[in-house]
C-alpha atoms as a PDB file:
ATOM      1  CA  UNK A   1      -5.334 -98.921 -92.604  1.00  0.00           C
ATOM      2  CA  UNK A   2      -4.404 -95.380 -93.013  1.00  0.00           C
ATOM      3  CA  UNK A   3      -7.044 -92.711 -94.700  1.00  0.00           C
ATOM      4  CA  UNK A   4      -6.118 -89.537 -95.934  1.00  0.00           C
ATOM      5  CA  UNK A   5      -9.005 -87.231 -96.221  1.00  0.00           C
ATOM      6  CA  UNK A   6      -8.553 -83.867 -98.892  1.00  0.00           C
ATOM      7  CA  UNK A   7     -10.805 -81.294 -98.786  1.00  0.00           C
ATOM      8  CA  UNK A   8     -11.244 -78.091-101.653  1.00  0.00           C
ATOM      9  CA  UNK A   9     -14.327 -76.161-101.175  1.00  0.00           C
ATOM     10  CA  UNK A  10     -17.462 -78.935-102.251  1.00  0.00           C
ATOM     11  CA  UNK A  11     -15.292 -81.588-103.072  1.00  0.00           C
ATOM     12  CA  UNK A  12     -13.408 -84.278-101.034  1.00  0.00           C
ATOM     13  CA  UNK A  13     -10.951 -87.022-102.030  1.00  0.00           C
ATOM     14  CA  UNK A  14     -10.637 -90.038 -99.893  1.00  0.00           C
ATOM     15  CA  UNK A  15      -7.887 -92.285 -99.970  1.00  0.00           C
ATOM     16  CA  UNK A  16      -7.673 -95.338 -98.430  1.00  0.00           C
ATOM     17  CA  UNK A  17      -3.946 -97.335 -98.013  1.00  0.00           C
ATOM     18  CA  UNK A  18      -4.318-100.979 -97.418  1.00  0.00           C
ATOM     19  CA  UNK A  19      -6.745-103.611 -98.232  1.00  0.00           C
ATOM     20  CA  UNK A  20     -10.949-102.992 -98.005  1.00  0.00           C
ATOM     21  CA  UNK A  21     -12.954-105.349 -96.318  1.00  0.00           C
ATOM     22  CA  UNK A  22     -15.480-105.749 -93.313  1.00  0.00           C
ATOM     23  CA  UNK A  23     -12.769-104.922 -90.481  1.00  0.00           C
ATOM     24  CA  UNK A  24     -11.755-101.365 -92.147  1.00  0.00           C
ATOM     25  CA  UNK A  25     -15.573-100.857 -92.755  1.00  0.00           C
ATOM     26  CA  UNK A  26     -15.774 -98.556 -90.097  1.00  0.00           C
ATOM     27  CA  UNK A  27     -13.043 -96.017 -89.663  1.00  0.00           C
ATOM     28  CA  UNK A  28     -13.883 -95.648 -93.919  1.00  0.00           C
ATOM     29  CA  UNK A  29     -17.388 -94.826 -93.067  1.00  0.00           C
ATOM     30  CA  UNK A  30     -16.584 -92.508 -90.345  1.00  0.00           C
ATOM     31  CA  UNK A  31     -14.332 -90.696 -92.710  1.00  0.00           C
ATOM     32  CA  UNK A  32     -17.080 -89.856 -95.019  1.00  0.00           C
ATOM     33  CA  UNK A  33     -19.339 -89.412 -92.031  1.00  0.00           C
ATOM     34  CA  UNK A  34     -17.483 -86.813 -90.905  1.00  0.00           C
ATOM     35  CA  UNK A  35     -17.036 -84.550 -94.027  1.00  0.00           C
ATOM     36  CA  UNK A  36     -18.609 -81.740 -93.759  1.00  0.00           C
ATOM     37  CA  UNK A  37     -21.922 -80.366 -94.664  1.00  0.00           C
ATOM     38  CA  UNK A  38     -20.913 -78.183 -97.295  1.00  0.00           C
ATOM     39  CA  UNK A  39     -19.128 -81.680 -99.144  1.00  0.00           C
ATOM     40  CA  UNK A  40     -21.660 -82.624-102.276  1.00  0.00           C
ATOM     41  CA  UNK A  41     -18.529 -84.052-104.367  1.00  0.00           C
ATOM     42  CA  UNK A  42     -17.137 -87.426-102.955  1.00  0.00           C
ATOM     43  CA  UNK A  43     -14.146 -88.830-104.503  1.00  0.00           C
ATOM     44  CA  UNK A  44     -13.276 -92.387-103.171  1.00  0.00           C
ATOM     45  CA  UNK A  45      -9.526 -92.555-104.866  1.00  0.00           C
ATOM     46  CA  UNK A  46      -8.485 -96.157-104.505  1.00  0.00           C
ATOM     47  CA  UNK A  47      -4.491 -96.448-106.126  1.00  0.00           C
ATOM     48  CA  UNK A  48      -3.573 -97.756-102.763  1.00  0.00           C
ATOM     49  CA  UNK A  49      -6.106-100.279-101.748  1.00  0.00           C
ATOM     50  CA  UNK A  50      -5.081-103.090-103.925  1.00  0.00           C
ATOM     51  CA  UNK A  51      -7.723-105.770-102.731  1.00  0.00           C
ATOM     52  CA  UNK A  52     -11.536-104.892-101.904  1.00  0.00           C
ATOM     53  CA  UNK A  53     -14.061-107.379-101.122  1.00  0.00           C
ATOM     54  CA  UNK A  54     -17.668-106.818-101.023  1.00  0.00           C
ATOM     55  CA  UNK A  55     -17.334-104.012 -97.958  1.00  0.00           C
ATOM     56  CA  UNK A  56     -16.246-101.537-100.588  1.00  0.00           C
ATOM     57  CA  UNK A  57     -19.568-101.678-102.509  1.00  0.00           C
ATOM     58  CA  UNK A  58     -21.147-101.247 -99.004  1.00  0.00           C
ATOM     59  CA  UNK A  59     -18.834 -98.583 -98.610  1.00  0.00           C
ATOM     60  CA  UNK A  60     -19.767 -96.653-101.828  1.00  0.00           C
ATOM     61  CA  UNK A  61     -23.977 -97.945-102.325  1.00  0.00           C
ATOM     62  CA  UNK A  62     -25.114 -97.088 -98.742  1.00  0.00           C
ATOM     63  CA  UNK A  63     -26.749 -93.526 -98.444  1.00  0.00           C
ATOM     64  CA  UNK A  64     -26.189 -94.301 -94.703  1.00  0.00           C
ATOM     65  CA  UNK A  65     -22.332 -94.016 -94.965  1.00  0.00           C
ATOM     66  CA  UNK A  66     -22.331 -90.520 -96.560  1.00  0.00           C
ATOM     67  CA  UNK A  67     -25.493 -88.868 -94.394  1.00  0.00           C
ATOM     68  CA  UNK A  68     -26.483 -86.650 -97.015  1.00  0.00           C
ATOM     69  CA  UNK A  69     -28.465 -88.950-100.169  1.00  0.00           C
ATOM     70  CA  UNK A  70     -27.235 -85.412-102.330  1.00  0.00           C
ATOM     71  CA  UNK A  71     -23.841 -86.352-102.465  1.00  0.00           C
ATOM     72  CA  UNK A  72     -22.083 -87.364-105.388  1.00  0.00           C
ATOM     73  CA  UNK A  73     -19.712 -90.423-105.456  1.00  0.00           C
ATOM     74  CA  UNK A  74     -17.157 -91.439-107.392  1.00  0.00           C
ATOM     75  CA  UNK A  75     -14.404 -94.342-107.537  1.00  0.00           C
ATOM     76  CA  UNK A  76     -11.138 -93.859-109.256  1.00  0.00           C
ATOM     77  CA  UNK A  77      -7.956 -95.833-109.468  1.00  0.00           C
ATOM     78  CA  UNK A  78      -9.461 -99.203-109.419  1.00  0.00           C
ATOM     79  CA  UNK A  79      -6.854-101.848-109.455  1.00  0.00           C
ATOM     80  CA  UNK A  80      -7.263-105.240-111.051  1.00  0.00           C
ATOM     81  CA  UNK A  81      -8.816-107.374-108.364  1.00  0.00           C
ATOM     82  CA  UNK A  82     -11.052-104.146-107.194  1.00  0.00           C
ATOM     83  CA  UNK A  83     -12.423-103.738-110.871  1.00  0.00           C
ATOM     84  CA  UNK A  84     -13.690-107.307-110.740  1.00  0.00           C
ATOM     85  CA  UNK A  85     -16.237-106.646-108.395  1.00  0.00           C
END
């Protein structure tokens, strides 16, 4: 899995390349984990993860993933299977 992290002032795109589930858990959460401080928009842009199982709503529900409950998320680029979650 590859994860390319974007940062512009209070916002932050990430954007992970492969599949989502429970093995790529953790290298997505420390991506958000490490954004910095000053990060209160979250964009989780998902054009190139084609499959998600439940990990992604993990990924995107848990407070704990983001370490700041002030942060805004959002989910673009949902693909087919994704969006059926």
């Amino acid at each position: 899995m590859n994860i390319t992290t974007t940062i512009d002032g209070t916002r932050a795109r990430i954007s992970p390349h492969g599949e989502i589930d429970y093995t790529v858990l953790p290298p997505l959460r420390a991506a958000a984990a490490a954004l910095p401080v000053s990060v209160t928009d979250l964009l989780w842009d998902l054009r190139e993860a084609p499959f998600m199982d439940v990990a992604g709503l993990h990924l995107f529900f848990d407070p704990a993933t983001h370490g700041s409950p002030l942060l805004r998320t959002t989910v673009t680029g949902l693909g087919p299977q994704p969006r059926r979650l």
